[in-house]
PDB file of N, CA and C in Angstrom:
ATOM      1  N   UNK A   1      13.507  18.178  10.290  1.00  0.00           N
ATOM      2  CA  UNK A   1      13.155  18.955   9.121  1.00  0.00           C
ATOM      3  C   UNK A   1      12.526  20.267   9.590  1.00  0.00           C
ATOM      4  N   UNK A   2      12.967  21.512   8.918  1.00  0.00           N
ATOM      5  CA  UNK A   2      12.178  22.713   9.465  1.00  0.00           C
ATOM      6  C   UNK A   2      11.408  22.928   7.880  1.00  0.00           C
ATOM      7  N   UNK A   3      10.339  23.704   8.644  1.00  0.00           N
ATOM      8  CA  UNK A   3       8.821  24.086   7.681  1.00  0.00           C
ATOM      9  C   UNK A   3       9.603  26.079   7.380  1.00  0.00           C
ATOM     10  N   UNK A   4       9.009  26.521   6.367  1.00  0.00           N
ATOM     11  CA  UNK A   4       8.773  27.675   5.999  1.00  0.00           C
ATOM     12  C   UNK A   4       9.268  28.767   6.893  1.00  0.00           C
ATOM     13  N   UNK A   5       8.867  28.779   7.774  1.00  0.00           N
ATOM     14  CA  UNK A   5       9.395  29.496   8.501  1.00  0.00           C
ATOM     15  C   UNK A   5      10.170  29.337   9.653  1.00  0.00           C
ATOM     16  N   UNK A   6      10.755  28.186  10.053  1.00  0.00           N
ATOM     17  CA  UNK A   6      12.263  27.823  10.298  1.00  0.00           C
ATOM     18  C   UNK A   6      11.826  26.978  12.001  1.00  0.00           C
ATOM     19  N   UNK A   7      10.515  26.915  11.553  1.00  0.00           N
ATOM     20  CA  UNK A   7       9.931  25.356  12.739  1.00  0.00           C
ATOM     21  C   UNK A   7      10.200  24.371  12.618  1.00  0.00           C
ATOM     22  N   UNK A   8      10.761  23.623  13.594  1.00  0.00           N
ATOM     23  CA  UNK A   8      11.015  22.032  13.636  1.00  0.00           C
ATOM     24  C   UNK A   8       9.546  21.560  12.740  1.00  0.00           C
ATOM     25  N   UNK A   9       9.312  20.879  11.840  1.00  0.00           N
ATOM     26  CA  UNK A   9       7.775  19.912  11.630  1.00  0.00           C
ATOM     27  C   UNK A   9       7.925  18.566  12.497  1.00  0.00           C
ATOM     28  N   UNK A  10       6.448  19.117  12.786  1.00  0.00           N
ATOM     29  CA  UNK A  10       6.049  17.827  13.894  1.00  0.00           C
ATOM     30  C   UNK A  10       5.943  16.805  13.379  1.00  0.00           C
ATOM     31  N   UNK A  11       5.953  15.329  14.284  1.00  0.00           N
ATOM     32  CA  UNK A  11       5.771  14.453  13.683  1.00  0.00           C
ATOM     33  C   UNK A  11       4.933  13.610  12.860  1.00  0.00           C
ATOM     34  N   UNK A  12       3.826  14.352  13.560  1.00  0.00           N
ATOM     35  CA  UNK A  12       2.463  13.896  12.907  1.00  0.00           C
ATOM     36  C   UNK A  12       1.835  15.100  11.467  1.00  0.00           C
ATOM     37  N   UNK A  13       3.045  15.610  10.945  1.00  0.00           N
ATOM     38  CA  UNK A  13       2.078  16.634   9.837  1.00  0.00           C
ATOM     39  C   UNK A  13       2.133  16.169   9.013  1.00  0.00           C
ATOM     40  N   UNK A  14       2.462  15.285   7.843  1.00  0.00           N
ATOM     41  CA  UNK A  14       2.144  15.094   7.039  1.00  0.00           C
ATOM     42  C   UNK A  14       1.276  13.797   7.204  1.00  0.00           C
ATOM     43  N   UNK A  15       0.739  13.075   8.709  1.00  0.00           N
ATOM     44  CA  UNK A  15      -0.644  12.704   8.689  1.00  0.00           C
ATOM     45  C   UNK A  15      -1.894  13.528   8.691  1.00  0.00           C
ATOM     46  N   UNK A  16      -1.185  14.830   9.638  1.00  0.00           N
ATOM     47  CA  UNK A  16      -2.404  15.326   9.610  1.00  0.00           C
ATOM     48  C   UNK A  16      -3.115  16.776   8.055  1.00  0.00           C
ATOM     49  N   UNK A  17      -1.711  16.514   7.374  1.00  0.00           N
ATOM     50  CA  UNK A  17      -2.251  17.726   6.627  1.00  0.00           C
ATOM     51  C   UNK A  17      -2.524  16.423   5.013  1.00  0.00           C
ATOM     52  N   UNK A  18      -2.412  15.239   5.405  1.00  0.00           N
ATOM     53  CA  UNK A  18      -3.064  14.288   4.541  1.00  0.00           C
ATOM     54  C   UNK A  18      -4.172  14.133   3.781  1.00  0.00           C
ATOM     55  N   UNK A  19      -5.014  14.793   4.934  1.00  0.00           N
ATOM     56  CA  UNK A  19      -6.593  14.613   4.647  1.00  0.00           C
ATOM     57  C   UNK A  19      -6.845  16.381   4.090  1.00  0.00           C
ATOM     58  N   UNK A  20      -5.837  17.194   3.874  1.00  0.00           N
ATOM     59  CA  UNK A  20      -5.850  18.335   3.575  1.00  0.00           C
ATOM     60  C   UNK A  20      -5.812  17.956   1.864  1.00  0.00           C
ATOM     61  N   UNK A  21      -4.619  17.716   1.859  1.00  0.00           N
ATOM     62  CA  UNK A  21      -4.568  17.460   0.487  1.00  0.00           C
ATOM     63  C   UNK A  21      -5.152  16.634  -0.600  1.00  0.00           C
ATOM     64  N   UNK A  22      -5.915  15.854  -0.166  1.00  0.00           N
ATOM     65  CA  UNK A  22      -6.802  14.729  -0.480  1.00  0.00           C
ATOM     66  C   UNK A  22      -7.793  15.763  -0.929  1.00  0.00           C
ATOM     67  N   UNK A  23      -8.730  16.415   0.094  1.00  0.00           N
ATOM     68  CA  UNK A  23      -9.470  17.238  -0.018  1.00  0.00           C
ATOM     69  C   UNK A  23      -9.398  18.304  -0.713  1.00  0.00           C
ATOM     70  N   UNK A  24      -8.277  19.295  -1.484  1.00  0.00           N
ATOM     71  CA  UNK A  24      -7.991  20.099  -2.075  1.00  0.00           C
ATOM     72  C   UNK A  24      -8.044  19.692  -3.722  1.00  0.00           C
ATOM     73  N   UNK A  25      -7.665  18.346  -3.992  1.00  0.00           N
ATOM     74  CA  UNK A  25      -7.415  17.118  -5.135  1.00  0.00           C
ATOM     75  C   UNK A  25      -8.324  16.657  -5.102  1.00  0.00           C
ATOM     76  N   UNK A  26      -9.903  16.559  -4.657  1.00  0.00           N
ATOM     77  CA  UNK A  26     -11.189  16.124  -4.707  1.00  0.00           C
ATOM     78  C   UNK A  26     -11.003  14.499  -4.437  1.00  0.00           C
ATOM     79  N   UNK A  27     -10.306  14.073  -3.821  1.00  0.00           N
ATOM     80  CA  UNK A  27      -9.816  12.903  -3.524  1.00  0.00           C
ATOM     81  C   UNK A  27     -10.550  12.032  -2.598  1.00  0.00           C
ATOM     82  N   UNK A  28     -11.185  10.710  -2.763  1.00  0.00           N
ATOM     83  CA  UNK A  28     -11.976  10.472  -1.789  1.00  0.00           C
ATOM     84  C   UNK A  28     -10.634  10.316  -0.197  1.00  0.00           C
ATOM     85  N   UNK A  29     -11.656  10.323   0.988  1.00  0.00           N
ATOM     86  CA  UNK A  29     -11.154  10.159   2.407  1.00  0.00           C
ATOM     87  C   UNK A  29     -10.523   8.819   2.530  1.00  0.00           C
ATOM     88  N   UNK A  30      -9.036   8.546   2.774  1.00  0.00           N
ATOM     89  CA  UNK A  30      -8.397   7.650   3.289  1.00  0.00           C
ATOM     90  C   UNK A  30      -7.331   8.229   4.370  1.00  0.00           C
ATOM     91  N   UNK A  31      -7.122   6.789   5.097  1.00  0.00           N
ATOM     92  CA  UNK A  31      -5.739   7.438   5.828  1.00  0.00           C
ATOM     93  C   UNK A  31      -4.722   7.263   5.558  1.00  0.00           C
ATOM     94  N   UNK A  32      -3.629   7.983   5.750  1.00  0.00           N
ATOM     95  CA  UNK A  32      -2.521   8.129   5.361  1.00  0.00           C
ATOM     96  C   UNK A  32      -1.725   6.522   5.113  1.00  0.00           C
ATOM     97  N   UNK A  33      -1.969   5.952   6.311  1.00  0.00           N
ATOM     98  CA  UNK A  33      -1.504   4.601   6.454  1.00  0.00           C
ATOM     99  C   UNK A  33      -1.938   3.409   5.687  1.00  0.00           C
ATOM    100  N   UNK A  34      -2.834   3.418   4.923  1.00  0.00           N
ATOM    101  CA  UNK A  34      -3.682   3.403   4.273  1.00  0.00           C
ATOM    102  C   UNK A  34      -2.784   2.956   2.742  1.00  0.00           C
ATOM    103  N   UNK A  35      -1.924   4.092   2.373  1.00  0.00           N
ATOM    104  CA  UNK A  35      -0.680   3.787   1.556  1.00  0.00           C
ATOM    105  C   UNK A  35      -0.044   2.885   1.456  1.00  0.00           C
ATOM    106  N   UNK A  36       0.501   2.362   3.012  1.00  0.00           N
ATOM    107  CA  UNK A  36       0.881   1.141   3.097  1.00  0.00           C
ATOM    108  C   UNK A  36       0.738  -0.292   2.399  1.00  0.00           C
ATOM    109  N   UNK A  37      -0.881  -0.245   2.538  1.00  0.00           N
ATOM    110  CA  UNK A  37      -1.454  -1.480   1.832  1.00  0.00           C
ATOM    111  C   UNK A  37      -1.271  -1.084   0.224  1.00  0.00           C
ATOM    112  N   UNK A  38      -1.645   0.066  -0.093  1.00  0.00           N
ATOM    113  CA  UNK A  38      -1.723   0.144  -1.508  1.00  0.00           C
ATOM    114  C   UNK A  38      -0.205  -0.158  -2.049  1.00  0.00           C
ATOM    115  N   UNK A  39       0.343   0.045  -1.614  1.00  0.00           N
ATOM    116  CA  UNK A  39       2.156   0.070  -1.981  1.00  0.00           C
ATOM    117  C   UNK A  39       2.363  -1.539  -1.898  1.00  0.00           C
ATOM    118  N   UNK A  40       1.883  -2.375  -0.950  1.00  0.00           N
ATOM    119  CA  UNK A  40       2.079  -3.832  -0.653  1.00  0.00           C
ATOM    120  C   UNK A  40       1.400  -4.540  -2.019  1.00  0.00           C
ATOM    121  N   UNK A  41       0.452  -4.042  -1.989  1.00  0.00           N
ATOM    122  CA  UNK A  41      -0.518  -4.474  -3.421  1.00  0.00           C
ATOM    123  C   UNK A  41      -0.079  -4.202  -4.516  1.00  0.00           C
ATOM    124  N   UNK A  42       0.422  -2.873  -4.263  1.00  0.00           N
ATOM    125  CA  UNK A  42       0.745  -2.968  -6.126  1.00  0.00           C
ATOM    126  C   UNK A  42       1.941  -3.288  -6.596  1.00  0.00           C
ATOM    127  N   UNK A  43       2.514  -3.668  -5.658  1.00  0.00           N
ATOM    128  CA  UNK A  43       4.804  -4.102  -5.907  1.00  0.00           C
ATOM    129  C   UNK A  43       4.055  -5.537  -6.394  1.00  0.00           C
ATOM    130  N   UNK A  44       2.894  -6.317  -5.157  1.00  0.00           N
ATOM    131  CA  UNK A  44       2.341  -7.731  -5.457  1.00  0.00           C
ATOM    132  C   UNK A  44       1.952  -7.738  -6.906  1.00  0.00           C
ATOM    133  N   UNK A  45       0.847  -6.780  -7.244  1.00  0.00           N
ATOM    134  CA  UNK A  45       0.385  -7.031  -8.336  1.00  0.00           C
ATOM    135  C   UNK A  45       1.396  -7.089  -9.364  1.00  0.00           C
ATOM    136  N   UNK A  46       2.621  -6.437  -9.611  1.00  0.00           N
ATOM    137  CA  UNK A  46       3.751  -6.421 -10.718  1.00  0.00           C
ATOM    138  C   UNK A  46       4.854  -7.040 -10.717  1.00  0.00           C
ATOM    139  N   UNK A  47       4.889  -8.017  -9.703  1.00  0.00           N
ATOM    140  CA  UNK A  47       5.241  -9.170  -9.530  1.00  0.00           C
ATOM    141  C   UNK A  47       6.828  -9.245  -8.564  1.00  0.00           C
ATOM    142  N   UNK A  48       6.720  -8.153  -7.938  1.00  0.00           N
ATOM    143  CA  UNK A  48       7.735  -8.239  -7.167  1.00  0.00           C
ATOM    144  C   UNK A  48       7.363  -9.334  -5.631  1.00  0.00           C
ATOM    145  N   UNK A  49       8.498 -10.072  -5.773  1.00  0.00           N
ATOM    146  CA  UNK A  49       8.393 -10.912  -4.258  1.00  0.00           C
ATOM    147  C   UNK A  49       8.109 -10.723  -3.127  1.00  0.00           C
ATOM    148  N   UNK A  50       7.532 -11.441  -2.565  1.00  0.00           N
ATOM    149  CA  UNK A  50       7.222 -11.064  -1.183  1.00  0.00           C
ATOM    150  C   UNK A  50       7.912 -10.487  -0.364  1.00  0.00           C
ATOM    151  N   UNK A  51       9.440 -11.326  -0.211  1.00  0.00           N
ATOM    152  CA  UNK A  51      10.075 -10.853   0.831  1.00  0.00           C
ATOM    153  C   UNK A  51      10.510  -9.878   0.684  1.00  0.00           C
ATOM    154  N   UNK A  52      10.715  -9.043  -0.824  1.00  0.00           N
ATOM    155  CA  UNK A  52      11.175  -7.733  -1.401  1.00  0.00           C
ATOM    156  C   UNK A  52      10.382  -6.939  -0.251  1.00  0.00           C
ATOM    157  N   UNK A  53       8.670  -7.194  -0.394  1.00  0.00           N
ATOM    158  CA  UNK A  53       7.388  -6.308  -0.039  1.00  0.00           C
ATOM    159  C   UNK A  53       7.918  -6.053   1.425  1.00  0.00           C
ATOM    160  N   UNK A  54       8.318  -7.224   2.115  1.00  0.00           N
ATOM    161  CA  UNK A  54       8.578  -7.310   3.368  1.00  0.00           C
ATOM    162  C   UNK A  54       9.400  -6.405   3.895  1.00  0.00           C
ATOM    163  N   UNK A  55      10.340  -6.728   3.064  1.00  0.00           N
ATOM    164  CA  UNK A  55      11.707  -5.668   3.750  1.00  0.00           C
ATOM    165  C   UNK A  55      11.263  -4.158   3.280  1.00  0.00           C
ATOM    166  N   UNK A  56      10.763  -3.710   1.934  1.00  0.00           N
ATOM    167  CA  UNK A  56      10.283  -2.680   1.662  1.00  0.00           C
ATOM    168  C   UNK A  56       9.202  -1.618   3.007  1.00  0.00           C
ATOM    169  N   UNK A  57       8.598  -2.775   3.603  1.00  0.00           N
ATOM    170  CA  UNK A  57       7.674  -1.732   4.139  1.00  0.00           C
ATOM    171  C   UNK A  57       8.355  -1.847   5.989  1.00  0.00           C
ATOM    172  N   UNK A  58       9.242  -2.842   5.886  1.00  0.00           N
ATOM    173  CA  UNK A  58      10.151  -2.720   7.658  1.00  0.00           C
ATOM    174  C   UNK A  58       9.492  -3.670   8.047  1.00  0.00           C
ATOM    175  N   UNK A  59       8.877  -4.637   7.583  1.00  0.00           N
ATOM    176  CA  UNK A  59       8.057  -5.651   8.669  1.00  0.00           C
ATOM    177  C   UNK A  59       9.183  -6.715   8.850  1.00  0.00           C
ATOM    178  N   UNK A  60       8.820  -7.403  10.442  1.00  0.00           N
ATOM    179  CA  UNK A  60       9.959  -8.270  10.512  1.00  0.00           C
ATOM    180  C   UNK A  60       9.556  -9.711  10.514  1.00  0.00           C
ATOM    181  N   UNK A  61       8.149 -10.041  10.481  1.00  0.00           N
ATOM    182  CA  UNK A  61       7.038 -10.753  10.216  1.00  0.00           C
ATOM    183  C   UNK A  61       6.273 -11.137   8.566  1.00  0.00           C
ATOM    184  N   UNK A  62       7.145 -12.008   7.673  1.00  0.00           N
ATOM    185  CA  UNK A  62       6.321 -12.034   6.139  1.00  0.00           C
ATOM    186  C   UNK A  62       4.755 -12.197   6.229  1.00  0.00           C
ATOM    187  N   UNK A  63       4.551 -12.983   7.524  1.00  0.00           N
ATOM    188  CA  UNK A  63       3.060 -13.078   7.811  1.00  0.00           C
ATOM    189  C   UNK A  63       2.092 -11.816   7.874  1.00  0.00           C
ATOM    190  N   UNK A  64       2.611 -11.013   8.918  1.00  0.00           N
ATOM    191  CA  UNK A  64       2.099  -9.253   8.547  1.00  0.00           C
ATOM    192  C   UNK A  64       2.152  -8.788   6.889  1.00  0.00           C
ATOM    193  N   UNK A  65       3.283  -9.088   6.352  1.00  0.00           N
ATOM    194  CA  UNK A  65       2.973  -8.387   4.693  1.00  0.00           C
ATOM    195  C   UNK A  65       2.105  -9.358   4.350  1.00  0.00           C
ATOM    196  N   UNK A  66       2.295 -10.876   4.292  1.00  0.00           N
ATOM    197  CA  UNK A  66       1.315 -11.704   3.694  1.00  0.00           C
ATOM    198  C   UNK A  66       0.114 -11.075   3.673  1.00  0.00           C
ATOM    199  N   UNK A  67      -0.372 -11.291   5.110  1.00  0.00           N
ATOM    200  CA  UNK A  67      -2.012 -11.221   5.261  1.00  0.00           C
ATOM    201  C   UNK A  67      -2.309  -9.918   5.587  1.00  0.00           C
ATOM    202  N   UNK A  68      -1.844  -9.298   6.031  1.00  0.00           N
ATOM    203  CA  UNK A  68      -2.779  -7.937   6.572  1.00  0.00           C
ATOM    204  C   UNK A  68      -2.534  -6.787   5.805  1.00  0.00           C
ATOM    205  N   UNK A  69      -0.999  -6.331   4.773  1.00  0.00           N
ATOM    206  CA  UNK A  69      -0.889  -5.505   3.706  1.00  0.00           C
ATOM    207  C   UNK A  69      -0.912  -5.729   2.670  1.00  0.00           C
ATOM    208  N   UNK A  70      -0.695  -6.920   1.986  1.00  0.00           N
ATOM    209  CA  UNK A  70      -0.793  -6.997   0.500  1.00  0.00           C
ATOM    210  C   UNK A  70      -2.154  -7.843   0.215  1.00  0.00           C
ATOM    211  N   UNK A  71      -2.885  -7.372  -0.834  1.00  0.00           N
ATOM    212  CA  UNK A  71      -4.590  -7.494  -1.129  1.00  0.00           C
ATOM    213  C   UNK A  71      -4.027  -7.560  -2.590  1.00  0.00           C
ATOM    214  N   UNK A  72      -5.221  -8.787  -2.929  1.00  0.00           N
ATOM    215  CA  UNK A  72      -4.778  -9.456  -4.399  1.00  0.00           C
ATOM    216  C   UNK A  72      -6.216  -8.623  -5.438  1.00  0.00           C
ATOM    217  N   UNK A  73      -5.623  -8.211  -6.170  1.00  0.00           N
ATOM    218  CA  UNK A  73      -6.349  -7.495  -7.238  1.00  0.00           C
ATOM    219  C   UNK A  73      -7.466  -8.297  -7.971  1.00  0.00           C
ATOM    220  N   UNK A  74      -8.371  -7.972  -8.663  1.00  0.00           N
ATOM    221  CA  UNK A  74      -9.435  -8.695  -9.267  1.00  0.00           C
ATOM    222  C   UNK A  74      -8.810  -9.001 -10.577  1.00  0.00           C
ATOM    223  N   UNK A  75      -7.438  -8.604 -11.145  1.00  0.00           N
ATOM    224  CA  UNK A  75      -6.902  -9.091 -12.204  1.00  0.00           C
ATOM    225  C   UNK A  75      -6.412 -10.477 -12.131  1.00  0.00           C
ATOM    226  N   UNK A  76      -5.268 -10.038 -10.814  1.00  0.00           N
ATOM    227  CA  UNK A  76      -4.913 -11.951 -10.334  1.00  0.00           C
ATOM    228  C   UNK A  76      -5.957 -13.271 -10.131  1.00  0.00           C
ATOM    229  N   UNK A  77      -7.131 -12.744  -9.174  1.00  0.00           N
ATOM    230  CA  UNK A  77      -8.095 -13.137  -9.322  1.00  0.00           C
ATOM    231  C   UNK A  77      -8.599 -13.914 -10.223  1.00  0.00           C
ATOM    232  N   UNK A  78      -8.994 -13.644 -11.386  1.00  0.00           N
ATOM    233  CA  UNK A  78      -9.239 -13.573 -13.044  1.00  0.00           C
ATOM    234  C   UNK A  78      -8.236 -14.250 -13.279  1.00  0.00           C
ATOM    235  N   UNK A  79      -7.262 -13.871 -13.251  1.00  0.00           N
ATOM    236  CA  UNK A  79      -6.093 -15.042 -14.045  1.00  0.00           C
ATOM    237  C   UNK A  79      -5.755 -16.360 -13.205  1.00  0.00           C
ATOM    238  N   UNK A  80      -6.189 -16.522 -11.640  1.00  0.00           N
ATOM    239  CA  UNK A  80      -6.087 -18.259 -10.991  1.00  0.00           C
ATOM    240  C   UNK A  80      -7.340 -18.918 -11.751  1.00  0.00           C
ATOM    241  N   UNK A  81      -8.203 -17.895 -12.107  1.00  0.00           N
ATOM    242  CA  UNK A  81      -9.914 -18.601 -11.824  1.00  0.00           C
ATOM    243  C   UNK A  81      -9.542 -19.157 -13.594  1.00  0.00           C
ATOM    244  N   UNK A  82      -8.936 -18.216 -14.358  1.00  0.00           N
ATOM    245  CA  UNK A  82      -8.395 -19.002 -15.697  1.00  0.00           C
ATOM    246  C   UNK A  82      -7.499 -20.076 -15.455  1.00  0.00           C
ATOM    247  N   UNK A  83      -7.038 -20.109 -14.570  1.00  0.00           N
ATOM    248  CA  UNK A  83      -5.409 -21.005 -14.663  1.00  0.00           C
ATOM    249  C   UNK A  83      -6.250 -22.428 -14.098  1.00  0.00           C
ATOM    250  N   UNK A  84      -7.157 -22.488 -13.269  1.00  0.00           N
ATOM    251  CA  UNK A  84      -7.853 -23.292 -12.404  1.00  0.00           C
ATOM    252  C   UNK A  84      -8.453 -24.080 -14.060  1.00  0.00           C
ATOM    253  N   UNK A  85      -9.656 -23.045 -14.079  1.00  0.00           N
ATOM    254  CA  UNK A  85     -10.231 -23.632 -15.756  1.00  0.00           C
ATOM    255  C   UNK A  85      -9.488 -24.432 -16.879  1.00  0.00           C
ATOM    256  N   UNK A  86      -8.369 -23.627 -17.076  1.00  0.00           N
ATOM    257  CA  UNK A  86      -7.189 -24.341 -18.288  1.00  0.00           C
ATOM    258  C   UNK A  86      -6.932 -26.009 -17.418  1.00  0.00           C
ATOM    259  N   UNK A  87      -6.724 -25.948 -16.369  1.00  0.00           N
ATOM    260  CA  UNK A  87      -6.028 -26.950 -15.693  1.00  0.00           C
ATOM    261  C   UNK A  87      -7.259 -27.949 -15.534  1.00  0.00           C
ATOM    262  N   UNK A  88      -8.404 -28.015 -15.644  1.00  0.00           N
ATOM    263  CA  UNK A  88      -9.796 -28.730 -15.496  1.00  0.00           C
ATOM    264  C   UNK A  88     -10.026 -28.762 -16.905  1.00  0.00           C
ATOM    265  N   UNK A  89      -9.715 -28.677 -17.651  1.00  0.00           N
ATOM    266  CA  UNK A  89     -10.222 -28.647 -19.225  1.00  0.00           C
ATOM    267  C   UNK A  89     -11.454 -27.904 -19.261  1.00  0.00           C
TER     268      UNK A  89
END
């Protein structure tokens, strides 16, 4: 890909001009990679399948999307801790 004025862009610029734009958008500080998880979480939260999540983000490991990118929301949360309750009378 060439930039503006007809430079190859490096590989690392849109990590590093990340924290640019964050900052311009009053955005609190995250890292770029950072996305990752949020993207794993929120396909989870709307009920797309795992292995969808899996192949979506290139992992060749469901265990990596399992545990280390997709984070369960305080909504799901809320709705086992109901489902648990209904099921206990």
């Amino acid at each position: 890909m060439i930039d503006a004025i007809g430079e190859l862009i490096k590989p690392n610029y849109v990590t590093d001009h990340f924290k640019v734009v964050l900052k311009e958008n009053g955005l609190k500080p995250v890292r770029f990679h950072d996305l990752r998880h949020s993207c794993a979480s929120l396909l989870l939260a709307n009920g797309v399948p795992m292995k969808m999540i899996q192949d979506w983000l290139g992992h060749s490991d469901m265990g990596t999307t399992a545990n280390i990118y997709s984070h369960i929301d305080s909504e799901s949360k809320k709705a086992s801790a109901m489902a648990i309750g209904s099921a206990l009378g």
